[in-house]
N, C-alpha and C. Protein backbone atom coordinates (compact mmCIF):
# COMPACT_ATOMS: atom_id res chain seq x y z
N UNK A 1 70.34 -6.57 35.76
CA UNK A 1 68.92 -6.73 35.61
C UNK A 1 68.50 -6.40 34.19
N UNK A 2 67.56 -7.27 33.80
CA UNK A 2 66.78 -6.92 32.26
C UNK A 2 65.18 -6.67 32.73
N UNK A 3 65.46 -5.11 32.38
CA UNK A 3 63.66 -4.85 32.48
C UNK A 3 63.05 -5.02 31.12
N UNK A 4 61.63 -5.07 30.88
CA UNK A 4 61.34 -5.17 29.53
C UNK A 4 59.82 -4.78 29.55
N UNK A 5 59.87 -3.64 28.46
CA UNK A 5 58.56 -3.11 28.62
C UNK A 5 58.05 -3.57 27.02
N UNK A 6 56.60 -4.37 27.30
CA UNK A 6 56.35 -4.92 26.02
C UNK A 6 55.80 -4.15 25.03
N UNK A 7 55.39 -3.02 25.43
CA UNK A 7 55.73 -2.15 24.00
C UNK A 7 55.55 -0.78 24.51
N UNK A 8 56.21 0.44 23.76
CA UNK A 8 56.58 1.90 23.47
C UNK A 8 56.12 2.15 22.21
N UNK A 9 55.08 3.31 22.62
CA UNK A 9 54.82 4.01 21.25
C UNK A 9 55.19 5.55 21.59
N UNK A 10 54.93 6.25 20.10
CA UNK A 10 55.13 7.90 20.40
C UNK A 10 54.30 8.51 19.36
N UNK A 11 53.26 9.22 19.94
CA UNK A 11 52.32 9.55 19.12
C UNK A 11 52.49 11.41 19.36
N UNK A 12 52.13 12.20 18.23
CA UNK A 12 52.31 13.49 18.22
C UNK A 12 50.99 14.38 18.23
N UNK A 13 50.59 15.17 18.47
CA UNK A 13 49.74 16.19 18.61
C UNK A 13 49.18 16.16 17.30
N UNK A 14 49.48 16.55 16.33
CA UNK A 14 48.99 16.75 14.81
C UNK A 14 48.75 15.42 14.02
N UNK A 15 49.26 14.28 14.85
CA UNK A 15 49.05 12.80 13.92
C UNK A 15 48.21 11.66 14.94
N UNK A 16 47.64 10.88 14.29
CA UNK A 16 47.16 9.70 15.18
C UNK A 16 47.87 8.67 14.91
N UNK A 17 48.64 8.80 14.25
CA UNK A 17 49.70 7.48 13.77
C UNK A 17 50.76 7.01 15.34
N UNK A 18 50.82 5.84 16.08
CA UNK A 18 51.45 5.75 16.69
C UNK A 18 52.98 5.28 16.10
N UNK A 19 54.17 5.57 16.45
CA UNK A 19 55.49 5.05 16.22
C UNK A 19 55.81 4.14 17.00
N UNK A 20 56.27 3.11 16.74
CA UNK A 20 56.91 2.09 18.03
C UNK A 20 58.35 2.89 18.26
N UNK A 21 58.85 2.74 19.81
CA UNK A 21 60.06 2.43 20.34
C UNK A 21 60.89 1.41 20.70
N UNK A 22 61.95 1.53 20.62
CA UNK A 22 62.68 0.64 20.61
C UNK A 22 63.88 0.98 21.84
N UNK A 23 63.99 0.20 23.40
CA UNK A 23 64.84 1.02 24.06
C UNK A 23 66.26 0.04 23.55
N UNK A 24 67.04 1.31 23.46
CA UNK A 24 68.58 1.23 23.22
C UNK A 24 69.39 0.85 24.43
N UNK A 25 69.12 1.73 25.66
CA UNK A 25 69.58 2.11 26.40
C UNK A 25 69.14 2.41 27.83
N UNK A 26 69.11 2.07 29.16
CA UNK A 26 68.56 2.23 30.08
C UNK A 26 69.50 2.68 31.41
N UNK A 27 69.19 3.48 32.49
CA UNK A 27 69.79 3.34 33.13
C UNK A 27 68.97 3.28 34.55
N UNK A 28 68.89 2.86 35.38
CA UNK A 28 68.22 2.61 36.78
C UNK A 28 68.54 3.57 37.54
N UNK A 29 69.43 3.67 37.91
CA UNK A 29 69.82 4.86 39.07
C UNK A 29 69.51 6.26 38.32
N UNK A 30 69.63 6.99 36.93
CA UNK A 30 69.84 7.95 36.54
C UNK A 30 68.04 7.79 36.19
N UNK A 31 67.43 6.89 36.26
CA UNK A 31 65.92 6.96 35.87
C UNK A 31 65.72 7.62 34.47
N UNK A 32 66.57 7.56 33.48
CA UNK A 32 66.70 7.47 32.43
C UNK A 32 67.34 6.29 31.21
N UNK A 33 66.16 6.71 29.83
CA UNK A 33 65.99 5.43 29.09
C UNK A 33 66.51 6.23 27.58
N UNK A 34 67.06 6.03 26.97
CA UNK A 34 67.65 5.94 24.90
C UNK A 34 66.74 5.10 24.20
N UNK A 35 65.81 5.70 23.05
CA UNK A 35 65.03 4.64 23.04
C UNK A 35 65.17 5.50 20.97
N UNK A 36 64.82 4.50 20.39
CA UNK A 36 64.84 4.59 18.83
C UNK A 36 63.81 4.10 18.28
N UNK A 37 63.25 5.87 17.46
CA UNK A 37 61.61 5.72 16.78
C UNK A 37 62.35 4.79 15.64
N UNK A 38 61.32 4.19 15.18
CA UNK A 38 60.79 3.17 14.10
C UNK A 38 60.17 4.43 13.35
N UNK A 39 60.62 4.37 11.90
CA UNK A 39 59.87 5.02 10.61
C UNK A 39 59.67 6.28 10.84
N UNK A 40 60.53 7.12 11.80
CA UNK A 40 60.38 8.42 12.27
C UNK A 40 59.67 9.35 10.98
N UNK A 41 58.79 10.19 11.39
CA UNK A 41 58.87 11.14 9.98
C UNK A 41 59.61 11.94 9.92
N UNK A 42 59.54 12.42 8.53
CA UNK A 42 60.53 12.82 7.64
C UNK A 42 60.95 14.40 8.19
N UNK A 43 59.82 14.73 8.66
CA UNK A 43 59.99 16.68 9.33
C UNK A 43 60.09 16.74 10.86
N UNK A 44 60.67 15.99 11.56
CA UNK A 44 61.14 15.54 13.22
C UNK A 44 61.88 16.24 13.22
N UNK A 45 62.39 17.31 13.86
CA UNK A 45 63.74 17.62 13.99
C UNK A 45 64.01 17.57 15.91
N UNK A 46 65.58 17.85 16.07
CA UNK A 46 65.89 17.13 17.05
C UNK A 46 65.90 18.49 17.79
N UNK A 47 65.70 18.30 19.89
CA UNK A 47 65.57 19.49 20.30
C UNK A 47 67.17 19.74 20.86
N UNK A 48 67.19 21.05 20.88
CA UNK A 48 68.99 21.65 20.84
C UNK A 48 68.90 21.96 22.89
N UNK A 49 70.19 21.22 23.17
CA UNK A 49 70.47 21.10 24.61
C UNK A 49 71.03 22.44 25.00
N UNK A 50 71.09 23.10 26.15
CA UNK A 50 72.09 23.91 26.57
C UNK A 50 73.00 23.80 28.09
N UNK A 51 73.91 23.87 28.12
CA UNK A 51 74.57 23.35 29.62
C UNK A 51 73.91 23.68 30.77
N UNK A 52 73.52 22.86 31.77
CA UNK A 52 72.74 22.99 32.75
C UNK A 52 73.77 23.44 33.54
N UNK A 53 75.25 23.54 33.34
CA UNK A 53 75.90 23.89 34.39
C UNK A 53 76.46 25.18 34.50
N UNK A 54 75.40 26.29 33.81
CA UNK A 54 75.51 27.34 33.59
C UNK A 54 74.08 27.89 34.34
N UNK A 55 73.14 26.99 34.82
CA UNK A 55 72.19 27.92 34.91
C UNK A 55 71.95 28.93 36.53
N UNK A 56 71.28 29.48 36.43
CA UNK A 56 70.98 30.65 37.41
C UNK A 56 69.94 31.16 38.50
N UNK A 57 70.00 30.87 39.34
CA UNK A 57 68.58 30.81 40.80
C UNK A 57 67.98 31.93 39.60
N UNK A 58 66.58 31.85 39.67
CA UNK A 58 65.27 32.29 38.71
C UNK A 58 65.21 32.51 37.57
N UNK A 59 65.93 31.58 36.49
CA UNK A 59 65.68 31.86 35.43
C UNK A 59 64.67 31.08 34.95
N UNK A 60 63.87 31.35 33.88
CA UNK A 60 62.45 31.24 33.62
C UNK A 60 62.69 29.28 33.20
N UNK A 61 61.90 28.88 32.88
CA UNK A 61 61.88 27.21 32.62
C UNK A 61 60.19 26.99 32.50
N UNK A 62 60.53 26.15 31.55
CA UNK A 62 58.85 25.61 30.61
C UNK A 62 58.77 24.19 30.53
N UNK A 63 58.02 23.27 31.50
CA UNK A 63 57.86 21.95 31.49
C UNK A 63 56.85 21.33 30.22
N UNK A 64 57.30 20.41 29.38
CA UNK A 64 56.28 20.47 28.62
C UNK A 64 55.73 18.61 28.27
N UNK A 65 54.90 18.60 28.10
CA UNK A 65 54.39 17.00 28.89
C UNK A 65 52.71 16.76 28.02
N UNK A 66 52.10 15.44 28.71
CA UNK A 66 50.94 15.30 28.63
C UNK A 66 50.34 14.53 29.96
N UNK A 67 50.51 15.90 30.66
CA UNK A 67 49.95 15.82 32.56
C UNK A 67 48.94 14.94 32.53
N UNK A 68 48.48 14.02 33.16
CA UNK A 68 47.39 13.69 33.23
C UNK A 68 46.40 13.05 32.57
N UNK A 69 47.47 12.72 31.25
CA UNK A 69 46.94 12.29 29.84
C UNK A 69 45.66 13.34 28.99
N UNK A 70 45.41 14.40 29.78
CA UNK A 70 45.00 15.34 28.48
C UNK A 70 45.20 15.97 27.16
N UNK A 71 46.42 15.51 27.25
CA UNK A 71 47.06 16.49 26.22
C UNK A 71 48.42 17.14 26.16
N UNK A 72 48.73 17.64 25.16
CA UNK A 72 49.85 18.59 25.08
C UNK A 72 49.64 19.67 26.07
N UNK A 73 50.61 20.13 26.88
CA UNK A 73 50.25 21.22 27.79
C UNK A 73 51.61 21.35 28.23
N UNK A 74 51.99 22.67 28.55
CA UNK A 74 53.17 23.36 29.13
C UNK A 74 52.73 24.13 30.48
N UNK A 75 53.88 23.76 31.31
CA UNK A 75 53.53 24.46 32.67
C UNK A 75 54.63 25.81 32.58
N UNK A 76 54.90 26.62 33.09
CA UNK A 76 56.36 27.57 33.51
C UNK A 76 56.05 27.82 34.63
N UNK A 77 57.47 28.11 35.32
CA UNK A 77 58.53 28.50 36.54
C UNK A 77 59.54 29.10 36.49
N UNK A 78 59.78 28.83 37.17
CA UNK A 78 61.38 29.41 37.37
C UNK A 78 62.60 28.09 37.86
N UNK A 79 63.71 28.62 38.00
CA UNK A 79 64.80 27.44 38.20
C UNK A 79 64.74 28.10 39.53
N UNK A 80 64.49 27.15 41.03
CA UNK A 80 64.56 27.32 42.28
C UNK A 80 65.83 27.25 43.08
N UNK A 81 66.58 25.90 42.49
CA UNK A 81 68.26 25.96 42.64
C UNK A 81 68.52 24.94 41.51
N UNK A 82 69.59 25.68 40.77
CA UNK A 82 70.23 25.28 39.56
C UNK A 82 70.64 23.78 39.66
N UNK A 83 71.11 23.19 41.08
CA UNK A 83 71.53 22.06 41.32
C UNK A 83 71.20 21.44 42.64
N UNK A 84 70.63 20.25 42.62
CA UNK A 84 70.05 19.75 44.41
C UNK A 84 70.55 18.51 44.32
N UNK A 85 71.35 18.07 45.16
CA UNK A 85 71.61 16.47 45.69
C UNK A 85 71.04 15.66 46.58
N UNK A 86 70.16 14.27 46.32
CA UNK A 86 69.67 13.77 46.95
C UNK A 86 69.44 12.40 46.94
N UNK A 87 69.72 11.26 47.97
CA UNK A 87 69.69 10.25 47.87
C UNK A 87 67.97 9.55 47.76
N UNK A 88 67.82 9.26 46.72
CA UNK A 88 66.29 8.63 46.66
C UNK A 88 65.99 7.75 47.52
N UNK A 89 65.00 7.28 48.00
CA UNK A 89 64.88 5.73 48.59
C UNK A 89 65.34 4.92 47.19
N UNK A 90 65.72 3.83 48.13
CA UNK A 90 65.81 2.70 47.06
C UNK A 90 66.96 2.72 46.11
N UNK A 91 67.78 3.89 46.15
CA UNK A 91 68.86 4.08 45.41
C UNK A 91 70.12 4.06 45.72
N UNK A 92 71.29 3.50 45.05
CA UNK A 92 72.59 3.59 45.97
C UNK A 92 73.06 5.03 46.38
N UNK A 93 73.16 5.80 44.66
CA UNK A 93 73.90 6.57 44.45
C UNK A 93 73.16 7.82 45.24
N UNK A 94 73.87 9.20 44.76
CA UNK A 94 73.63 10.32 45.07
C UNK A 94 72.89 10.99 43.64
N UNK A 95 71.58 11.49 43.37
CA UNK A 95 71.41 12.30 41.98
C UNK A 95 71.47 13.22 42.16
N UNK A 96 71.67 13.70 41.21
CA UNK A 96 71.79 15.28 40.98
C UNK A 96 70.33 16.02 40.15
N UNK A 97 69.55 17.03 40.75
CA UNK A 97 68.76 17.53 39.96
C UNK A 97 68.68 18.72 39.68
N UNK A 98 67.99 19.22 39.02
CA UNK A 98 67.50 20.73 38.84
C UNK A 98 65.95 21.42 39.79
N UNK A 99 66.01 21.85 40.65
CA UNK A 99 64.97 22.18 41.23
C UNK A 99 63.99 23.13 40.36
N UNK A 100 63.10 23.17 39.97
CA UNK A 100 62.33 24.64 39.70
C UNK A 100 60.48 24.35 40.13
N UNK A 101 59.95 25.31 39.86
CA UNK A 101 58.68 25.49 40.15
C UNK A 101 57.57 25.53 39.02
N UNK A 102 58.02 24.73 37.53
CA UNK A 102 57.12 24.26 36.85
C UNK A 102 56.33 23.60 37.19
N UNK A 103 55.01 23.25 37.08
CA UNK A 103 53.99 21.72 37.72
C UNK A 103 54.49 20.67 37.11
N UNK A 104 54.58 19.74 37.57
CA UNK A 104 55.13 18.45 37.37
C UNK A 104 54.34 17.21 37.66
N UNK A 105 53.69 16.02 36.81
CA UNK A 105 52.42 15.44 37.27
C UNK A 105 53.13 14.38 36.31
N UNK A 106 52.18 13.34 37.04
CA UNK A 106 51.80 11.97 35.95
C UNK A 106 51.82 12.39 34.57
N UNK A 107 52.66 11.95 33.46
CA UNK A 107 52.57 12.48 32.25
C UNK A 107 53.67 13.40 31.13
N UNK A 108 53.80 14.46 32.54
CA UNK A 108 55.17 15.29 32.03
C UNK A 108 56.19 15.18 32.38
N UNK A 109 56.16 14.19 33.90
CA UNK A 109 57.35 13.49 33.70
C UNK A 109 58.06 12.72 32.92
N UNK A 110 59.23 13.17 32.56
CA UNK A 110 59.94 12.02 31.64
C UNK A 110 60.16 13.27 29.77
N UNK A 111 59.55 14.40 30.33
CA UNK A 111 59.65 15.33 29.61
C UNK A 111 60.40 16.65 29.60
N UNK A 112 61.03 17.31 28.50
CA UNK A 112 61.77 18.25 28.55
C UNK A 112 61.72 19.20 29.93
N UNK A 113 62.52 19.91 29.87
CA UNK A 113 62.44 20.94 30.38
C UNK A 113 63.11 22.16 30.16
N UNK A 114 62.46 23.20 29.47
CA UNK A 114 63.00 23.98 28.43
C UNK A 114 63.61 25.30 28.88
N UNK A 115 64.47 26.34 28.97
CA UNK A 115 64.62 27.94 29.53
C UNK A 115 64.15 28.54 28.23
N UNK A 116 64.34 29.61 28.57
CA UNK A 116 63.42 30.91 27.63
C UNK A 116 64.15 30.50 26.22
N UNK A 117 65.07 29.93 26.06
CA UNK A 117 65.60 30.10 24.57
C UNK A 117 64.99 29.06 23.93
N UNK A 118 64.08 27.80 24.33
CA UNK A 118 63.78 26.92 23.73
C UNK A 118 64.72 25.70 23.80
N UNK A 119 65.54 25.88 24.79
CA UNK A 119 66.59 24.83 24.83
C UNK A 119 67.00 24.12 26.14
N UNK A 120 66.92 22.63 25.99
CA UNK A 120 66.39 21.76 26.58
C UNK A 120 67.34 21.97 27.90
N UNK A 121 67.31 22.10 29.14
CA UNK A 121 68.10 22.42 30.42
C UNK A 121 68.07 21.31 31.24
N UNK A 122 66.93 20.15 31.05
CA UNK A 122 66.89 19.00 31.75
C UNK A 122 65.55 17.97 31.19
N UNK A 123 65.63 17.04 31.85
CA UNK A 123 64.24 16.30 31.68
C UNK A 123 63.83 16.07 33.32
N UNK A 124 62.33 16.41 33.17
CA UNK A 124 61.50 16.93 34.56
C UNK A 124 61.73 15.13 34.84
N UNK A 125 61.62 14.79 36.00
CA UNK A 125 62.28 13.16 36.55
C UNK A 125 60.95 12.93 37.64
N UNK A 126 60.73 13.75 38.97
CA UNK A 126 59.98 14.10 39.96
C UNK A 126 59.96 15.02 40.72
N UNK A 127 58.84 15.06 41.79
CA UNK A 127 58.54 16.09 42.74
C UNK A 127 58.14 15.52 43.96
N UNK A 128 58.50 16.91 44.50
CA UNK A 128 58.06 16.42 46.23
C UNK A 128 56.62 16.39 46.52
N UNK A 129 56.41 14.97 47.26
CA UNK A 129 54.52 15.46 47.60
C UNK A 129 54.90 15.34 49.40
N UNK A 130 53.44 16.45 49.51
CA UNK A 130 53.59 16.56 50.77
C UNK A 130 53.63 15.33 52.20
N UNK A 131 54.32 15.22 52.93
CA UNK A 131 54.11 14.09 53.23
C UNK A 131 53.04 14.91 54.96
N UNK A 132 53.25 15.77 55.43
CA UNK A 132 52.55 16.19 56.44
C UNK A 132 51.71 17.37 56.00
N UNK A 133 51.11 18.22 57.11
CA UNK A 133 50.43 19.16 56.78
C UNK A 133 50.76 20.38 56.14
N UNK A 134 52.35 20.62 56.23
CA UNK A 134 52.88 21.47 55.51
C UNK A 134 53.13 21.24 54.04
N UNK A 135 52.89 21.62 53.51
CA UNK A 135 52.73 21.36 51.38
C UNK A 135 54.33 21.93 51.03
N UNK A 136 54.67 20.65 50.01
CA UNK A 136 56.20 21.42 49.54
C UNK A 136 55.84 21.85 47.88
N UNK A 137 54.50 22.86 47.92
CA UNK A 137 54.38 22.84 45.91
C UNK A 137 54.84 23.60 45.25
N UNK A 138 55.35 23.26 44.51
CA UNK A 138 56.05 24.16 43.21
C UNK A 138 57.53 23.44 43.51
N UNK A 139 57.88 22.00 43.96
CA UNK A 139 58.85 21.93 44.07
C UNK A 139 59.11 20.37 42.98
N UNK A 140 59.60 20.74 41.82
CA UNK A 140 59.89 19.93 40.79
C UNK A 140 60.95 19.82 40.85
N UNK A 141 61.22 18.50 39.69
CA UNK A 141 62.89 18.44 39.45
C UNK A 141 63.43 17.53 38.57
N UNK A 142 64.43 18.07 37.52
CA UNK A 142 64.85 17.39 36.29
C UNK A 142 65.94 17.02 36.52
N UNK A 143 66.43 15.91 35.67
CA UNK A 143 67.71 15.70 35.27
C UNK A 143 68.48 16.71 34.96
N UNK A 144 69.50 17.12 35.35
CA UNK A 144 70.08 17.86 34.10
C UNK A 144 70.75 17.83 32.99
N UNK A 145 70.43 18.67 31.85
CA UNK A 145 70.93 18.59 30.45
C UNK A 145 72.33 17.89 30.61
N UNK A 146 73.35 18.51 31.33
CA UNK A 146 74.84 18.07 31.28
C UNK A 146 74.91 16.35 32.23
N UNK A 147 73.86 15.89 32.78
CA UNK A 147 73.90 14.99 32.82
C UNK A 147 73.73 13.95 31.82
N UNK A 148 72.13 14.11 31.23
CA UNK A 148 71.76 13.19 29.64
C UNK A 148 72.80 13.42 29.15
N UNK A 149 73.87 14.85 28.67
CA UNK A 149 74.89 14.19 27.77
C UNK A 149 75.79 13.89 27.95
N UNK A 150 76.52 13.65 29.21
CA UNK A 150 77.43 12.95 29.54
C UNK A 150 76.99 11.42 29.75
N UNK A 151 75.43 11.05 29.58
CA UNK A 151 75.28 9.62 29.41
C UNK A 151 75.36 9.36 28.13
N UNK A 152 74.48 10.43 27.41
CA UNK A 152 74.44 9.63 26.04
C UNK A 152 75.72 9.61 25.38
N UNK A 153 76.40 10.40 25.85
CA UNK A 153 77.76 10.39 24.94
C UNK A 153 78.37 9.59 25.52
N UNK A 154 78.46 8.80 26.73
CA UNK A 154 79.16 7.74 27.39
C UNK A 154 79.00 6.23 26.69
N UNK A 155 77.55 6.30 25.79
CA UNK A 155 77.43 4.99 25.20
C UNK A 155 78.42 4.76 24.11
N UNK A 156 78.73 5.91 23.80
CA UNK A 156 79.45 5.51 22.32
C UNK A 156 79.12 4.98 21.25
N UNK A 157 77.69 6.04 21.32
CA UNK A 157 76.99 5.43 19.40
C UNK A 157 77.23 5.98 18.23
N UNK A 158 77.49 5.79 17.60
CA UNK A 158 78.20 6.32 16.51
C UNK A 158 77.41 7.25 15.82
N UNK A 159 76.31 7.24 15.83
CA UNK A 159 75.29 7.89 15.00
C UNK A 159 74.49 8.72 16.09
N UNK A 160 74.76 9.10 17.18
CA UNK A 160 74.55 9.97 18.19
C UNK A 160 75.57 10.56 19.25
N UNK A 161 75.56 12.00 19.31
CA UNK A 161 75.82 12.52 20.18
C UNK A 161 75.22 14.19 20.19
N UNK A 162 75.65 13.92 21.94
CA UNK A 162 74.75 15.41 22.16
C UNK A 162 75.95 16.92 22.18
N UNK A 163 75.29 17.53 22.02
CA UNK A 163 76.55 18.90 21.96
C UNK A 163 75.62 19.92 22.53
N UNK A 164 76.41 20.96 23.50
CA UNK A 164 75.33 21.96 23.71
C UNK A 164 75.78 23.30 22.68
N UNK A 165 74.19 23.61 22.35
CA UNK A 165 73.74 24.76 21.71
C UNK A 165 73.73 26.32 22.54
N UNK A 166 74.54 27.74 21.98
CA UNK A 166 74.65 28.83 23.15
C UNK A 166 73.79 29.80 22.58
């Protein structure tokens, strides 16, 4: 399948300048996309990963997004279980996520998800909404870090790869 989104921008907090994207890379089942700023500026620096397959029932985690389209805004939690398996609708495979109890909304999905050191542990993907009268909230969930880099490093780009930071 060729999806095609007719245009990606990336605009920053301190600038009104939008950047175009460019996707590199897509994957359907992993609900993750590789995508390359156009004319990046010059003071970008890149955020440092750490192995998700190290992490620990309650350690702290900082979702950081633009919920709702307001704005820059960070939620925190905790990591609920380090690792959850679950077949999506609509999906063949089995994913793998990171559970925690950051808020997770329209917006910050598709965004980091950081532990206390500033270093990236997953990207927030989705959450459970309630489907009956019982509420499942505070129940989010990312990719995990050691997943993105066992994709991105699976492409074999020469001018990218991920390494984790301790």
């Amino acid at each position: 399948k060729t999806y095609v989104c007719p245009t990606i921008t990336c605009a920053f907090a301190d600038n009104e300048t939008e950047y175009p994207l460019t996707v590199v890379a897509y994957d359907e089942e992993l609900d993750i996309a590789l995508c390359k700023m156009e004319n990046a500026p010059s003071d970008l620096s890149c955020v440092k990963f750490a192995d998700s397959t190290l992490l620990q029932y309650g350690e702290p985690c900082v979702a950081i997004g633009n919920a709702g389209g307001y704005g820059l805004a960070t939620t925190e939690g905790i990591v609920s279980a380090p690792i959850q398996y679950f077949n999506l609708s609509g999906k063949s495979s089995t994913t793998s996520a990171i559970q925690h109890s950051a808020a997770i909304n329209p917006g910050n999905s598709g965004g980091p998800l950081f532990n206390m050191y500033g270093l990236v542990i997953g990207m927030n993907t989705f959450k459970m909404i309630p489907t009956t009268e019982v509420g499942t909230d505070g129940m989010g969930f990312a990719i995990p870090s050691a997943v993105i880099k066992d994709y991105i490093n699976g492409l074999n780009l020469s001018d990218l790869t991920i390494s984790y930071t301790t």
